[in-house]
Protein backbone atom coordinates (compact mmCIF):
# COMPACT_ATOMS: atom_id res chain seq x y z
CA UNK A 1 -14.77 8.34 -8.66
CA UNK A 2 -17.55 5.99 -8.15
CA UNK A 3 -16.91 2.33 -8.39
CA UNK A 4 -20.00 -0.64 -8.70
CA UNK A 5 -20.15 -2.51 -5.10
CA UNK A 6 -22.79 -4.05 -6.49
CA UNK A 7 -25.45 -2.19 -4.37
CA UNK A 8 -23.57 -2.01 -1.04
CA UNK A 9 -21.38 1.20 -1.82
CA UNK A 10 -23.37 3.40 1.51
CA UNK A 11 -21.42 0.56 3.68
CA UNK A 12 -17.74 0.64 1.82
CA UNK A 13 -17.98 4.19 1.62
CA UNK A 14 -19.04 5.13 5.60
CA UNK A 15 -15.93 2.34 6.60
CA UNK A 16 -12.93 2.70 4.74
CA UNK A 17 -10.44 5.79 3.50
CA UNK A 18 -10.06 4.22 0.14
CA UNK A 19 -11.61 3.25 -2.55
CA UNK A 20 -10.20 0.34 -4.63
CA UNK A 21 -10.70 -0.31 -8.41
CA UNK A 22 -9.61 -3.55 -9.61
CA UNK A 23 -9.77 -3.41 -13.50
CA UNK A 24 -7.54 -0.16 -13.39
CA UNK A 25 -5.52 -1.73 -10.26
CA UNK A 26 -5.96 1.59 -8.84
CA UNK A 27 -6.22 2.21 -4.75
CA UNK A 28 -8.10 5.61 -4.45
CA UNK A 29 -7.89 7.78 -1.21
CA UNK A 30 -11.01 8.84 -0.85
CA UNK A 31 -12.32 13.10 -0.86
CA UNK A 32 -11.17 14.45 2.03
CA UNK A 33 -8.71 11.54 3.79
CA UNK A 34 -5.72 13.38 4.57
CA UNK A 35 -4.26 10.80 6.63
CA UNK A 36 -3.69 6.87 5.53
CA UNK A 37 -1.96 4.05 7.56
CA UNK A 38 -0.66 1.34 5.08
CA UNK A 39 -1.66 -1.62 7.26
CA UNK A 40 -5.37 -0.73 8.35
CA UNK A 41 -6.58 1.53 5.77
CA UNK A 42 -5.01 -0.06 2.49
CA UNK A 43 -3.34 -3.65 3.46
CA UNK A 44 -6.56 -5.10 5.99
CA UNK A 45 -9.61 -3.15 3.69
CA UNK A 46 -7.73 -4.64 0.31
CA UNK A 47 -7.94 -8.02 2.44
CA UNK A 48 -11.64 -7.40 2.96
CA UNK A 49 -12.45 -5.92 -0.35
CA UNK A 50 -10.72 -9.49 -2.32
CA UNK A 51 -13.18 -11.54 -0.31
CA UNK A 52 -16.33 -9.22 -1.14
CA UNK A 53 -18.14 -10.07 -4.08
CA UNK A 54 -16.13 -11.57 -7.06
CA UNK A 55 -12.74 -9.41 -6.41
CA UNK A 56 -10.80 -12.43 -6.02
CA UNK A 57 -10.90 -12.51 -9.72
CA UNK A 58 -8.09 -9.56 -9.52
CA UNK A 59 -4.96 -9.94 -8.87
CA UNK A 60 -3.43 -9.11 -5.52
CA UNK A 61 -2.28 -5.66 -4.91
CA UNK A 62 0.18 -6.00 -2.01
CA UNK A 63 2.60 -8.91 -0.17
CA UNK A 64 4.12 -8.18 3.10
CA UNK A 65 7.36 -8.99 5.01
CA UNK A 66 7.37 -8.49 8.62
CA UNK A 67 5.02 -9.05 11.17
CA UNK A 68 6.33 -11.93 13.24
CA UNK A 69 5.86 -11.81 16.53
CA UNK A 70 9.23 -10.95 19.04
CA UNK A 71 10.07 -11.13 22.67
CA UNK A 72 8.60 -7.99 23.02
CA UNK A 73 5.78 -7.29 20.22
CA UNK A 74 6.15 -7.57 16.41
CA UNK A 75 8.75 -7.10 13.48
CA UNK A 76 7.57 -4.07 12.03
CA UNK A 77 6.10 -5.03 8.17
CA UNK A 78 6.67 -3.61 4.94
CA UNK A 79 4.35 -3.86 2.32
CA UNK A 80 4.99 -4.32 -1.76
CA UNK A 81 2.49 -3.16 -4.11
CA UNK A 82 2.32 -5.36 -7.01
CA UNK A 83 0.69 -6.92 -9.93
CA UNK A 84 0.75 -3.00 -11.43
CA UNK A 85 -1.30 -1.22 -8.93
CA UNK A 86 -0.82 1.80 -7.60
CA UNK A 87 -1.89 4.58 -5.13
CA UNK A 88 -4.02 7.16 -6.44
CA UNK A 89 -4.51 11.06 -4.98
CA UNK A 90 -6.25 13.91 -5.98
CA UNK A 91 -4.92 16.14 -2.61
CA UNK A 92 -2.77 16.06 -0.11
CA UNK A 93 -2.36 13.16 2.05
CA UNK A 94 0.01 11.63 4.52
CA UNK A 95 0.91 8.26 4.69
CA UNK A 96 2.09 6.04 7.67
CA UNK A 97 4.07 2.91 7.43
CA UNK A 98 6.31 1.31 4.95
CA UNK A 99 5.15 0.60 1.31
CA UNK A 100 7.35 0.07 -1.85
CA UNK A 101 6.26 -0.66 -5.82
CA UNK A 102 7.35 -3.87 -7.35
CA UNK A 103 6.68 -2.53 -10.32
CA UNK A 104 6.86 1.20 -10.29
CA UNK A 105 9.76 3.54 -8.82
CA UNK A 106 6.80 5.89 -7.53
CA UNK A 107 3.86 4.03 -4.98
CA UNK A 108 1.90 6.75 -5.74
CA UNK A 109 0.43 8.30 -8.88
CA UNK A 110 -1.08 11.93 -8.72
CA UNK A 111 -3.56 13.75 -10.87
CA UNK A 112 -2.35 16.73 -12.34
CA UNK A 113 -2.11 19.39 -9.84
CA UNK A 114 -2.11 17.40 -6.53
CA UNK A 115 -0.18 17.96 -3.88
CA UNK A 116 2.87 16.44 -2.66
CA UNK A 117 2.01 13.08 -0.48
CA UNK A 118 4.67 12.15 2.49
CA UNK A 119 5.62 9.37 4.18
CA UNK A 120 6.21 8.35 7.67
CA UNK A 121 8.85 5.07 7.88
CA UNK A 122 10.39 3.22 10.48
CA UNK A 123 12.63 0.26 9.39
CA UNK A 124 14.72 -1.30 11.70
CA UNK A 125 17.22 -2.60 9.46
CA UNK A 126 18.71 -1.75 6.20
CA UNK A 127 20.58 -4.21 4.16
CA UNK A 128 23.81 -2.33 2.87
CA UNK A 129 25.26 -4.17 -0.57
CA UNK A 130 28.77 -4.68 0.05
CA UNK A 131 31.68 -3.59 -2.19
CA UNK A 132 32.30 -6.43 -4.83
CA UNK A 133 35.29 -4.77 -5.83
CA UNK A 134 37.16 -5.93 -2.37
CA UNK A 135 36.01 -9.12 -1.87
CA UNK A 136 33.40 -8.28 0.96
CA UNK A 137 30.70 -11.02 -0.64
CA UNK A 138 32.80 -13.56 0.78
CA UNK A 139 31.33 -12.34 4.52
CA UNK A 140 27.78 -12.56 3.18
């Protein structure tokens, strides 16, 4: 799939692993991009694509938790798609680093006959939902 840059598409297309398509809210890994990290190849290019041309005028695609800086490096982030947009594939493809939907249960949609995408994860912490039915709120 195409999409208008508006003249600069040889530069978007030799830089980044996806393609993004605001009025369908649609992030598109590109032909042959079997492997995807959520923070450089969809969270920094969707920073960089919002500021190119008029993009702005969509609405965001992700928010992101994490990231502050610790003793000894950085809370690991985790990104929310939202606003309706989605991951799109067409083939297999492996992604790294943790993404959820606000929206959908699913990050990613698939055409028909595409293969399954994975996911590599690391959270550091889970929040477990205590049992209401024995008062363990009250420790919250």
């Amino acid at each position: 799939m195409l999409i208008n840059y508006y003249g600069h598409w040889d530069y978007w297309e030799l830089r980044h692993k996806v393609t993004f398509d605001g009025p369908n809210r649609l992030i598109i890994v590109n032909e042959g991009e079997t492997e995807i990290d959520i923070q450089i190849e969809i969270y920094s290019d969707w920073k960089e694509w919002a500021r190119f041309s008029d993009n702005l005028k969509y609405e965001s695609a992700l928010r992101v938790v994490g990231g502050d800086p610790t003793p000894t490096g950085a809370l690991g982030a985790t990104y929310f798609l939202i606003n309706g947009w989605q991951i799109q594939i067409d083939h297999g493809v492996n992604f790294t680093g943790n993404v959820y939907s606000d929206d959908f249960p699913d990050v990613v949609v698939t055409l028909e006959g595409t293969e399954l995408a994975t996911f590599t994860v690391s959270n550091l912490i889970d929040k477990i939902d205590p049992d209401e039915t024995n008062n363990a709120s009250i420790f919250i």
